[in-house]
C-alpha atoms as a PDB file:
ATOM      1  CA  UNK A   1      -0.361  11.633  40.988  1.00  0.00           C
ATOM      2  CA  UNK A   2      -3.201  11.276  38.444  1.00  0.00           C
ATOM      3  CA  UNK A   3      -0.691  12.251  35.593  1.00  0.00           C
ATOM      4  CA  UNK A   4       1.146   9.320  36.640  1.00  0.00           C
ATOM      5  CA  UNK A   5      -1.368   6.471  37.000  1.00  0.00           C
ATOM      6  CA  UNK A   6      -2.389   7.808  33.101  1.00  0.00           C
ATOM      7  CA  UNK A   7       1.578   7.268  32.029  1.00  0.00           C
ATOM      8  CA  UNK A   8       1.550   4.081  34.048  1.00  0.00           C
ATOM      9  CA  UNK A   9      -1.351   3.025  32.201  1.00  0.00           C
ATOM     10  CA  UNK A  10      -0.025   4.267  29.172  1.00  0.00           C
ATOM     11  CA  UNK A  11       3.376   2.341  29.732  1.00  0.00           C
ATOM     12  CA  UNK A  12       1.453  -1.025  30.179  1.00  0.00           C
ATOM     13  CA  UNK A  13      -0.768  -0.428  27.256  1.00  0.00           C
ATOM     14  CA  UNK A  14       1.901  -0.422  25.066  1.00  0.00           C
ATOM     15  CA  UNK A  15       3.904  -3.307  26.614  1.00  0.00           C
ATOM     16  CA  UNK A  16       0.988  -5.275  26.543  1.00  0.00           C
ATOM     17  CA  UNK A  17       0.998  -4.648  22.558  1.00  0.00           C
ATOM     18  CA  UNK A  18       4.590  -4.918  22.131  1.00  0.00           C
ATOM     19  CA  UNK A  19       4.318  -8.459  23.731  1.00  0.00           C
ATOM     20  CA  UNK A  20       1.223  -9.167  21.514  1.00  0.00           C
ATOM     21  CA  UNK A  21       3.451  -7.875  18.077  1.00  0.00           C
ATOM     22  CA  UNK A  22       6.567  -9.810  19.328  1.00  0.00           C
ATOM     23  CA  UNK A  23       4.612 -12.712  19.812  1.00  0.00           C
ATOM     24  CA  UNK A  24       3.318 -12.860  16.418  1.00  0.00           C
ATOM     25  CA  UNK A  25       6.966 -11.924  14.620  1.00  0.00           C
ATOM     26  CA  UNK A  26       8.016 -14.686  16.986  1.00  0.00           C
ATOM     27  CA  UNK A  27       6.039 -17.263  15.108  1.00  0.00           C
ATOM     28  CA  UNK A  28       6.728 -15.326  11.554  1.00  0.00           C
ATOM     29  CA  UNK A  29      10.251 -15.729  12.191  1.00  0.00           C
ATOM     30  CA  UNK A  30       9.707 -19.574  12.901  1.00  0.00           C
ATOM     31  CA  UNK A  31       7.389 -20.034  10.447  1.00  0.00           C
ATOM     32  CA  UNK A  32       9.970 -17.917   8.192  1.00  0.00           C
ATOM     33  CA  UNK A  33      13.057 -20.667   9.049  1.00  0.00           C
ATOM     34  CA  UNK A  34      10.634 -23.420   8.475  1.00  0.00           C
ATOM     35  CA  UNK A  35      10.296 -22.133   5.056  1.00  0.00           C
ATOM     36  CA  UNK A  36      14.078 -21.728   4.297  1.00  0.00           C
ATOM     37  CA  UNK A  37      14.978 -25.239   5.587  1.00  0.00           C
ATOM     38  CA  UNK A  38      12.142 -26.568   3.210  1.00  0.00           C
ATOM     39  CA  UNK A  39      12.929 -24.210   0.542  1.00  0.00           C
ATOM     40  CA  UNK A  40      16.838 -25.437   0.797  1.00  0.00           C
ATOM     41  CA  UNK A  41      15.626 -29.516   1.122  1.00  0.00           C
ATOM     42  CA  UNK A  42      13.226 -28.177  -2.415  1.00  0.00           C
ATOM     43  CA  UNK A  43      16.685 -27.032  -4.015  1.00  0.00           C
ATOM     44  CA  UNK A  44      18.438 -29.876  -3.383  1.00  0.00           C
ATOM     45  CA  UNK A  45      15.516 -32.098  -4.664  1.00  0.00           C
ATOM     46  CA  UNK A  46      15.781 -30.116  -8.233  1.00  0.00           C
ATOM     47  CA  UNK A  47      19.540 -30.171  -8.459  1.00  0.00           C
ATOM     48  CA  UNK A  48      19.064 -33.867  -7.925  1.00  0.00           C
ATOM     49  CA  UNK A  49      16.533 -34.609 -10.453  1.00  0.00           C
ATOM     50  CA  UNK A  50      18.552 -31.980 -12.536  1.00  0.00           C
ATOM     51  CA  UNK A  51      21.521 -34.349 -12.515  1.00  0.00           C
ATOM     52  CA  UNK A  52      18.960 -37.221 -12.950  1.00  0.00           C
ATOM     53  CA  UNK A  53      17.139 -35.513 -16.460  1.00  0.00           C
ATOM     54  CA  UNK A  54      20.990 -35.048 -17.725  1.00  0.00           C
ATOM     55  CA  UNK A  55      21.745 -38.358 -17.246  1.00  0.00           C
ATOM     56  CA  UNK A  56      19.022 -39.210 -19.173  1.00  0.00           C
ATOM     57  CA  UNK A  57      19.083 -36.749 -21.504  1.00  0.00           C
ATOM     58  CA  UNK A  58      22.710 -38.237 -22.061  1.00  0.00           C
ATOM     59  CA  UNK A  59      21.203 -41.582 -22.332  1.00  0.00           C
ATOM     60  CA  UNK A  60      18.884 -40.420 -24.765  1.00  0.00           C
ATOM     61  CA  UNK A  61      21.023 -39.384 -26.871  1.00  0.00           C
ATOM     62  CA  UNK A  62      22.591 -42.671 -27.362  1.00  0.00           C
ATOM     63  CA  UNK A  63      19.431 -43.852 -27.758  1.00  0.00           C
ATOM     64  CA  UNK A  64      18.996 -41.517 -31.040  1.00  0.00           C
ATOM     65  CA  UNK A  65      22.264 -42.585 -32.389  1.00  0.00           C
ATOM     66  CA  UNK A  66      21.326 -46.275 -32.140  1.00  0.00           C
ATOM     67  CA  UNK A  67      17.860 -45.048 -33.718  1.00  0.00           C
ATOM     68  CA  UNK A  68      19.942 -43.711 -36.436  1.00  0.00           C
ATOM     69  CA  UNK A  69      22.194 -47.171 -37.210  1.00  0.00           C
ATOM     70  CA  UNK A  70      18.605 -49.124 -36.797  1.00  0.00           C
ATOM     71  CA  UNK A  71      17.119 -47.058 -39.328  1.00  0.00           C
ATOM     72  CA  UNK A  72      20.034 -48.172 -41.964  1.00  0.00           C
ATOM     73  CA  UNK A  73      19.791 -51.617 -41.091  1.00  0.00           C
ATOM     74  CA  UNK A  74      16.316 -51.696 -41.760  1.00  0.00           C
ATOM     75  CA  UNK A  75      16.692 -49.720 -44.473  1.00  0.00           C
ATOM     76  CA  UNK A  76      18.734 -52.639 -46.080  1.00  0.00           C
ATOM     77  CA  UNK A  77      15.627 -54.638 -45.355  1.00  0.00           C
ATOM     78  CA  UNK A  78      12.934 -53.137 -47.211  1.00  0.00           C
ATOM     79  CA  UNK A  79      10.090 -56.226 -45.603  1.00  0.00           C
ATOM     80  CA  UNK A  80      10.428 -54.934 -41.877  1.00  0.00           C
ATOM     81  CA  UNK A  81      11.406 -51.760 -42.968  1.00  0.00           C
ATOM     82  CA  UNK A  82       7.834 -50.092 -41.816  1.00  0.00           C
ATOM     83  CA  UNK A  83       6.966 -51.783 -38.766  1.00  0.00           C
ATOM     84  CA  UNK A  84      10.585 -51.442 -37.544  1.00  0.00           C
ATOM     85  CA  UNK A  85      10.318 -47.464 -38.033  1.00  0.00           C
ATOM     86  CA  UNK A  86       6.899 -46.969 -36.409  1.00  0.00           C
ATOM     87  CA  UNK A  87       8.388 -49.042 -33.396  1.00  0.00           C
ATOM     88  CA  UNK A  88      11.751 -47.127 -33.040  1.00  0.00           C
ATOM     89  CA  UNK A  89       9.457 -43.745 -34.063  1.00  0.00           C
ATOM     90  CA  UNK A  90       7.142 -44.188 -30.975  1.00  0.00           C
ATOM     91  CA  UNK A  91       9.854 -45.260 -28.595  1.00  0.00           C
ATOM     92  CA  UNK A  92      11.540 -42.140 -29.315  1.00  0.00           C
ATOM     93  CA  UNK A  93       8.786 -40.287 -29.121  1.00  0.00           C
ATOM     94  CA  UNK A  94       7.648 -41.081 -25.622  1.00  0.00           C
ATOM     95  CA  UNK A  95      10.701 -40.915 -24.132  1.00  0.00           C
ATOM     96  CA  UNK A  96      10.941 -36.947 -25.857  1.00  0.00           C
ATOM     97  CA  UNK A  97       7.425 -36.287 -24.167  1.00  0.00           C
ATOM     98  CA  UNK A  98       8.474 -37.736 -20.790  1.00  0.00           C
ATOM     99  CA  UNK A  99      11.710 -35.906 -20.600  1.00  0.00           C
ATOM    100  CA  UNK A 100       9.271 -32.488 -21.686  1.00  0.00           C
ATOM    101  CA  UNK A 101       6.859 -33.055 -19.039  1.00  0.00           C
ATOM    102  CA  UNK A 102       9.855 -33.735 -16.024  1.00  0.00           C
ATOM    103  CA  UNK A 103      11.269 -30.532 -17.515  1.00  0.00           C
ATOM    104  CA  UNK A 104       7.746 -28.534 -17.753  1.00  0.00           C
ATOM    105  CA  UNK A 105       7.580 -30.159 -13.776  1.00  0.00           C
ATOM    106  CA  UNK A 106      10.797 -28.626 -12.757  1.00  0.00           C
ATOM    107  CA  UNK A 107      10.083 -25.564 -13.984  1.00  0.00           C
ATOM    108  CA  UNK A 108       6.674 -24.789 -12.374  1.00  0.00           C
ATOM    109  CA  UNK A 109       8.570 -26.199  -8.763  1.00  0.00           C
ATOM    110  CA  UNK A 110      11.403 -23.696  -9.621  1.00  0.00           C
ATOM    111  CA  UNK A 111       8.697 -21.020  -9.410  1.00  0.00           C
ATOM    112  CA  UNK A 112       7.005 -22.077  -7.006  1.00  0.00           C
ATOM    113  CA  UNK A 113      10.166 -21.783  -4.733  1.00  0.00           C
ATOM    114  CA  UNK A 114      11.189 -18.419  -6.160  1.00  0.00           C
ATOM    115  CA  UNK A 115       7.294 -17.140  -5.333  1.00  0.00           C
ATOM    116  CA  UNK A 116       7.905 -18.578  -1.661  1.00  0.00           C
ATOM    117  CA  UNK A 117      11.406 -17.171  -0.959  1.00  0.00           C
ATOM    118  CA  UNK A 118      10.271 -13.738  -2.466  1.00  0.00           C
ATOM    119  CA  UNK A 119       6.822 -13.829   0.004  1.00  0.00           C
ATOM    120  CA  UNK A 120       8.835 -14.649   3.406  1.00  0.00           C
ATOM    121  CA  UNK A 121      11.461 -12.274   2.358  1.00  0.00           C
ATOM    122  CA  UNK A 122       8.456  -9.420   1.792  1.00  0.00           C
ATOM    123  CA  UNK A 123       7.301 -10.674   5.198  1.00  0.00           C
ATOM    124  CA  UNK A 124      10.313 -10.291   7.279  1.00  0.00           C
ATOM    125  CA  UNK A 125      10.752  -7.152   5.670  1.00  0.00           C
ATOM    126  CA  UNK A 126       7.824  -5.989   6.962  1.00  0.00           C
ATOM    127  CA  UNK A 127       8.780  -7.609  10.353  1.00  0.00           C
ATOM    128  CA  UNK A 128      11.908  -5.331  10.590  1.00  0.00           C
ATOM    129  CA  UNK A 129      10.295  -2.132   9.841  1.00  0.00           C
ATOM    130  CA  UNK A 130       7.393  -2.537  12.098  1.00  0.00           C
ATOM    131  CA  UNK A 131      10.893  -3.368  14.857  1.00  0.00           C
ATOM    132  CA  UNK A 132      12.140  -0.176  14.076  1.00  0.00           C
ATOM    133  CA  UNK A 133       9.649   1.916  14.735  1.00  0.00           C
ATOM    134  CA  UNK A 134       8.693   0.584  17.643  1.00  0.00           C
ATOM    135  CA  UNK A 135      12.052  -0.105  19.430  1.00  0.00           C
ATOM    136  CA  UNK A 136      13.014   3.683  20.780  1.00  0.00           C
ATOM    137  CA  UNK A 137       9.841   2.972  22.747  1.00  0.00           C
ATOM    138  CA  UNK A 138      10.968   0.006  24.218  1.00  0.00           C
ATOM    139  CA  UNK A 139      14.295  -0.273  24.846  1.00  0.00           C
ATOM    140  CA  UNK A 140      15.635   1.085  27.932  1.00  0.00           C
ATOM    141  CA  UNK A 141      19.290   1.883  29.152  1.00  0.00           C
ATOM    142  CA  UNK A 142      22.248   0.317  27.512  1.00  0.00           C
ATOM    143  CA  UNK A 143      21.836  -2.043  24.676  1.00  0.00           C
ATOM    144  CA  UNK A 144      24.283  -4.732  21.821  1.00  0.00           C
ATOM    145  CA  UNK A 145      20.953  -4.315  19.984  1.00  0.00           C
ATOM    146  CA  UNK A 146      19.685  -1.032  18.709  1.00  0.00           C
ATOM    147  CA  UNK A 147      18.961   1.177  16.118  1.00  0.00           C
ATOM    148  CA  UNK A 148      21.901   2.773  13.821  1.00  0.00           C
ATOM    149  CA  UNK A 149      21.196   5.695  11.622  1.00  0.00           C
ATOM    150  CA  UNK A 150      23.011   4.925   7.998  1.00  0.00           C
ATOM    151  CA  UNK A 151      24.136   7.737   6.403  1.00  0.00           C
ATOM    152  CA  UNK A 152      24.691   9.638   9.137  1.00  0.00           C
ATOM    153  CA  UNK A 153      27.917  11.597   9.809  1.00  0.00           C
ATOM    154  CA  UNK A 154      29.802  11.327  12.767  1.00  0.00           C
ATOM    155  CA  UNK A 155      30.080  14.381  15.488  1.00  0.00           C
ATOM    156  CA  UNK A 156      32.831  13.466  17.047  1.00  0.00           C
ATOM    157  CA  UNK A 157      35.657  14.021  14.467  1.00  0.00           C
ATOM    158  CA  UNK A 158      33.519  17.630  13.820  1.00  0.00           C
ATOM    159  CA  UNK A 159      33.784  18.289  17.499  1.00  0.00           C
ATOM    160  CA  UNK A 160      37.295  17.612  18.179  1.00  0.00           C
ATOM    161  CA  UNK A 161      38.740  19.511  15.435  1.00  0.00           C
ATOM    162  CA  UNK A 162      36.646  22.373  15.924  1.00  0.00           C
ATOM    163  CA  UNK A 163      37.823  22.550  19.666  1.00  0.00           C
ATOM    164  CA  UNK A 164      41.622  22.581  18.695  1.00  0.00           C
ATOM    165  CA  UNK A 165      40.918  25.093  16.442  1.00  0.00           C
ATOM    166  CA  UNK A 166      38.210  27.671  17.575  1.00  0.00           C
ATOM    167  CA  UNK A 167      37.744  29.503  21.080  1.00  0.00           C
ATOM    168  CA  UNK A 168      35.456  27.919  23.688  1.00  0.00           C
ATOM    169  CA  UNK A 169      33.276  29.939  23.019  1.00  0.00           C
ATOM    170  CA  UNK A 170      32.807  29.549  19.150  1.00  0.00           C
ATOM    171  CA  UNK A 171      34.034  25.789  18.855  1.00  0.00           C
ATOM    172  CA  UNK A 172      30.822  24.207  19.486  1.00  0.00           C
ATOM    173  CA  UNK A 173      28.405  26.394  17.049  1.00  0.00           C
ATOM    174  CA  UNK A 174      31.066  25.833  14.190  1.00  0.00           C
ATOM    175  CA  UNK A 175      31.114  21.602  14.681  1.00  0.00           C
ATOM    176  CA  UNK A 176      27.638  21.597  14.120  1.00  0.00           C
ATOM    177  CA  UNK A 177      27.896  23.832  10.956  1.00  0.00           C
ATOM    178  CA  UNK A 178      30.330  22.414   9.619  1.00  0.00           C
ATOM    179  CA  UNK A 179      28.873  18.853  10.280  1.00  0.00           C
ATOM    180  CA  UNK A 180      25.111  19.851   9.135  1.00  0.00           C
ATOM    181  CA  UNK A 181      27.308  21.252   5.858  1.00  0.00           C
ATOM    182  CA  UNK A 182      28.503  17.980   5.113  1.00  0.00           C
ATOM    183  CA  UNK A 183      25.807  15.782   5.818  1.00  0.00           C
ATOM    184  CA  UNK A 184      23.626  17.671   3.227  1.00  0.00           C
ATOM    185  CA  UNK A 185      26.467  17.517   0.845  1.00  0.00           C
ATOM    186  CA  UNK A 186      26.530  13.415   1.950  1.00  0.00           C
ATOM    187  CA  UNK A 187      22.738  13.481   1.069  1.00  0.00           C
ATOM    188  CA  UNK A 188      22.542  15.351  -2.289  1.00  0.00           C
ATOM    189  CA  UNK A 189      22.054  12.699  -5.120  1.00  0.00           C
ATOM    190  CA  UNK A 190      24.127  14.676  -7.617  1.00  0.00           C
ATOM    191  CA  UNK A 191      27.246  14.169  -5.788  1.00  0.00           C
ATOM    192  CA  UNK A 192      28.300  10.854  -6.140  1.00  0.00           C
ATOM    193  CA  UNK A 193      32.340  10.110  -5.120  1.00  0.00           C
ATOM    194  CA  UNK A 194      32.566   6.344  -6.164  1.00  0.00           C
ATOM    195  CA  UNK A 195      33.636   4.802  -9.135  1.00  0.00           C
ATOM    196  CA  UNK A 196      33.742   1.214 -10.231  1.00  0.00           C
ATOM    197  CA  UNK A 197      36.303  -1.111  -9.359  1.00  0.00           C
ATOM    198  CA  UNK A 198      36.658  -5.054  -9.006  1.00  0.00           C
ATOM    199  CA  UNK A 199      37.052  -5.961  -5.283  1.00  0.00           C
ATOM    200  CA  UNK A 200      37.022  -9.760  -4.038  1.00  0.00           C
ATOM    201  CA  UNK A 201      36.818 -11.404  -7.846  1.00  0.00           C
ATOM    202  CA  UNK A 202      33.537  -8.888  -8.267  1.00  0.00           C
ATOM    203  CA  UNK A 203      32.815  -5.443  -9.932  1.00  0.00           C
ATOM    204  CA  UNK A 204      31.691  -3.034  -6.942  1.00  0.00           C
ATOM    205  CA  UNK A 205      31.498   0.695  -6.244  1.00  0.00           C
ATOM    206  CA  UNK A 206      34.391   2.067  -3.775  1.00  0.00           C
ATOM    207  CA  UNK A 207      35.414   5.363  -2.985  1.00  0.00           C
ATOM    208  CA  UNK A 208      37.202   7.902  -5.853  1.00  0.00           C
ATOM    209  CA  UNK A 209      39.743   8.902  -3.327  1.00  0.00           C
ATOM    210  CA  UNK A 210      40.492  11.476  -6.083  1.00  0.00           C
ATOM    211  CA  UNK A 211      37.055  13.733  -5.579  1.00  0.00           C
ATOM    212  CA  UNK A 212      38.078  17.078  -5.460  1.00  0.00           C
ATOM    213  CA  UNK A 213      35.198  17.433  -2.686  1.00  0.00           C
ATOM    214  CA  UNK A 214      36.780  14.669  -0.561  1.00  0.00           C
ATOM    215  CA  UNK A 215      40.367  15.650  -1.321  1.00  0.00           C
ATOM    216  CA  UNK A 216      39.641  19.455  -0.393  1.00  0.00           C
ATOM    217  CA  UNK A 217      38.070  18.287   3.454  1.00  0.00           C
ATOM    218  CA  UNK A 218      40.807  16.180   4.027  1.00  0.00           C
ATOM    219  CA  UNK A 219      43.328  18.860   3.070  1.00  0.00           C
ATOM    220  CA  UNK A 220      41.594  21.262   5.166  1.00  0.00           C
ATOM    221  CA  UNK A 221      40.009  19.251   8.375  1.00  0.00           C
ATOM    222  CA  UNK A 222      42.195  16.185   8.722  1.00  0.00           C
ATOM    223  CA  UNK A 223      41.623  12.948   7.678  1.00  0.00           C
ATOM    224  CA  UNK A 224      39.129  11.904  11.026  1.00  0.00           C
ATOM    225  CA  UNK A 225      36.713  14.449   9.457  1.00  0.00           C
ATOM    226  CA  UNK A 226      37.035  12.932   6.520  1.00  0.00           C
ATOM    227  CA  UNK A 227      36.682   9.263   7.101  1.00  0.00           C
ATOM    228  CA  UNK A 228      33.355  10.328   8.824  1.00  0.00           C
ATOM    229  CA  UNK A 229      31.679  11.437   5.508  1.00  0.00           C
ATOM    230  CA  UNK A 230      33.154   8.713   3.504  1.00  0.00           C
ATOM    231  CA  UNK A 231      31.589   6.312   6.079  1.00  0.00           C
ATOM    232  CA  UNK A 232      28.106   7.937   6.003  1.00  0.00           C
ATOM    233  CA  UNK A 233      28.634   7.728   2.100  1.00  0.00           C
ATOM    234  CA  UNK A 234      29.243   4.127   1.829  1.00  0.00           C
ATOM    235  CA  UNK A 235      26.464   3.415   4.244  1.00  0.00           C
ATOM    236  CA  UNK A 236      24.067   5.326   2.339  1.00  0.00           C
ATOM    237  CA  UNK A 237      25.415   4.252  -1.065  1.00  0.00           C
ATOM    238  CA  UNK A 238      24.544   0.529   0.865  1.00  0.00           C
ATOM    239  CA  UNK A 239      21.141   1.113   2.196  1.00  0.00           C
ATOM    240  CA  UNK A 240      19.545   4.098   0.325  1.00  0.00           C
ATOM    241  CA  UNK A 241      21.007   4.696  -2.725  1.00  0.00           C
ATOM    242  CA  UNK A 242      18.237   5.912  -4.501  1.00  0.00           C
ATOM    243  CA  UNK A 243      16.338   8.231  -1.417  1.00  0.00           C
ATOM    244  CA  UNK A 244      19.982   9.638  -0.325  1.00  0.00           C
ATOM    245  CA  UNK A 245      18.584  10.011   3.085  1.00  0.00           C
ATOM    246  CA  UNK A 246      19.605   9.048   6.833  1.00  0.00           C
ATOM    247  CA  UNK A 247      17.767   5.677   7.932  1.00  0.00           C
ATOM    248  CA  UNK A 248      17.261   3.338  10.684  1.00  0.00           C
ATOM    249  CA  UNK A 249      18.703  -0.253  10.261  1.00  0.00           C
ATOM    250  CA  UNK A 250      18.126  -2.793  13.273  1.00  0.00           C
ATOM    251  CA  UNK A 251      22.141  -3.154  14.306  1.00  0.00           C
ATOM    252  CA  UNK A 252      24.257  -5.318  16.576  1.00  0.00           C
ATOM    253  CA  UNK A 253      26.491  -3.096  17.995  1.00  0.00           C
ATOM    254  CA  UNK A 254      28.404  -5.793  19.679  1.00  0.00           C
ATOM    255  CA  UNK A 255      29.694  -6.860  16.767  1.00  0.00           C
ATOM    256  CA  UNK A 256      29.334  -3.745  14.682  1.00  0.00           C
ATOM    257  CA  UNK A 257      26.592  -5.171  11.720  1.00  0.00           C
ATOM    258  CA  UNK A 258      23.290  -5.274  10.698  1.00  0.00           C
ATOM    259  CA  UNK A 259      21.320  -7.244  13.446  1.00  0.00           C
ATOM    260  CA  UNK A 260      19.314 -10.555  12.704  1.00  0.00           C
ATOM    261  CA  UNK A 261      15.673 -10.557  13.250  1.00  0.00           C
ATOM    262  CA  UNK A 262      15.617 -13.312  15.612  1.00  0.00           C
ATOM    263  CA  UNK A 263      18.456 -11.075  18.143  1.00  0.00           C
ATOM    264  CA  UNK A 264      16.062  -8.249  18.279  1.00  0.00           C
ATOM    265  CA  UNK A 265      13.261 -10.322  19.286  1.00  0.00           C
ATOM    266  CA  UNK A 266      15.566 -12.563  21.494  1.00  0.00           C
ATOM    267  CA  UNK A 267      16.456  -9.151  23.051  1.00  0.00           C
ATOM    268  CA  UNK A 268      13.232  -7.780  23.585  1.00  0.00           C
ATOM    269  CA  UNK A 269      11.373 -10.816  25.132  1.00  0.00           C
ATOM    270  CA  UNK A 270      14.923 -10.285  27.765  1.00  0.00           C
ATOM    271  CA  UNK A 271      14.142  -7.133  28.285  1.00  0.00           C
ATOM    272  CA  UNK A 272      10.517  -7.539  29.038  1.00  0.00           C
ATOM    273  CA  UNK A 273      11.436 -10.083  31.247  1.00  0.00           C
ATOM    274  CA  UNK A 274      13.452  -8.775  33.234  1.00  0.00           C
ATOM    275  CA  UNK A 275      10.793  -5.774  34.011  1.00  0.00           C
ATOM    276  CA  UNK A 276       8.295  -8.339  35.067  1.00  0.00           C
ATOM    277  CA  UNK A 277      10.934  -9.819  37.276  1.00  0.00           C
ATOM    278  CA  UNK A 278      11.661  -5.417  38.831  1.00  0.00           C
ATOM    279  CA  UNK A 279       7.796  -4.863  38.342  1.00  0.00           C
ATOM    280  CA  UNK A 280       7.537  -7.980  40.686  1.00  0.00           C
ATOM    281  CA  UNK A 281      10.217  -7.385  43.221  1.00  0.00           C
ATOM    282  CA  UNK A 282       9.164  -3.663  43.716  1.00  0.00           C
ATOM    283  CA  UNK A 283       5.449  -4.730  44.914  1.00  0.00           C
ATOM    284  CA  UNK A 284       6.567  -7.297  46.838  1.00  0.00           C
ATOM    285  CA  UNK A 285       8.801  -4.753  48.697  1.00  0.00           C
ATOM    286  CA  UNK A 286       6.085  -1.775  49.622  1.00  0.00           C
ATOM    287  CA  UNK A 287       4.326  -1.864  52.467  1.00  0.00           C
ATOM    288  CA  UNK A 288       0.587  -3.676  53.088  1.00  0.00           C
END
């Protein structure tokens, strides 16, 4: 009885601080779309004054061709030759500085964007991995939104080939060799089955169906075995291509891709509802 109260305790504890933590990447994530919409409206000011300082820069060069045919007239007239000059000189001249101060402008806004976008990125960031660690605590029974380990290979295809081929008694120890096997091969950085290729107009890394690795599984375990470890190897080659290792991305699996910070929470805040509401109905129904 005791050892329950303490779990009980220990169960509210941490829903208490989950509600606390999803609270605050609640407002992150608002204060995070806030940011994007005025980041966008910020683009679309520059592009705008962009066009503008084109215009004008167009302008100003017609400007500096007329300066040019001025300059021969008054040239031909050697009395106003002087004060003509200085006046076309200084004309010239402000308009260069003002067009060098708009651009010197645009450029310190341009940064000042890019320094924004990079900071709520690094936040949101932060926001996800602080989700996954602390959703396996959380989420209970069957969920769209969960955690997916990249780079992982499948069992099943391991399993079901190994029970065609090996007794009932052996099948099961020789899926999870031969699986283990390949997901260490899937995680050594030295062997690297892709090669370069231009996919949708853009130069990408795909598969070498020709790796002698890949080519000798499929020849020997079926194809189902092998699409599993070329799956795990594109996920890692998208996720973690430098650590080579298994790890958790926040995933819809609904819809079978990477899950949006704002569905996690959405899902979350459901779920904690919805215990209130069972933590509720359950007192009301024991006995006074």
């Amino acid at each position: 009885m005791r050892k329950m109260q303490v779990l009980g305790s220990q169960n509210t504890k941490l829903k208490t601080e989950l509600e606390c933590q999803l609270s605050k990447m609640h407002v992150l994530f608002q204060e995070s779309e806030k940011l994007k919409e005025e980041v966008a409206y910020q683009r679309k000011e520059l592009e705008l004054r962009a066009n503008e300082l084109d215009k004008r820069e167009s302008q100003l060069e017609i400007e500096r061709k007329s300066f040019y045919k001025e300059k021969e007239k008054i040239a031909q007239n050697p009395l106003d030759s002087e004060y003509g000059m200085s006046v076309l000189i200084n004309d010239l001249r402000e308009k260069l500085t003002e067009k060098e101060e708009e651009l010197h402008d645009m450029d310190i806004l341009n940064q000042t964007l890019i320094l924004r976008e990079h900071m709520s990125n690094n936040e949101l960031q932060a926001a996800r991995k602080e989700l996954i660690n602390v959703l396996p605590q959380v989420l209970e029974g069957t969920s769209i939104i969960g955690l997916k380990r990249m780079g992982e290979v499948a069992q099943k295809p391991f399993q079901d080939v190994c029970l065609q081929r090996f007794s009932s008694q052996d099948w099961e120890m020789r899926s999870v060799e031969l699986s283990s096997l390949w997901q260490d091969k899937v995680n050594t950085p030295n062997w690297h089955p892709f090669k370069q290729a231009v996919k949708d107009g853009k130069l990408q890394e795909i598969i070498d169906e020709d790796d002698s690795h890949l080519r000798e599984l499929k020849s020997q375990w079926g194809e189902e075995v092998c699409n599993a470890v070329v799956k795990a190897l594109l996920e890692l080659n998208e996720y973690n291509s430098s650590g080579r290792y298994v790890v958790s991305e926040l995933w819809n699996f609904k819809e079978n891709r990477k899950a949006s910070l704002k569905e996690v929470i959405d899902c979350l805040v459901h779920q904690l509802k919805a215990n209130k509401s069972l933590k509720r109905r359950r007192d009301g129904q024991r006995p006074n």
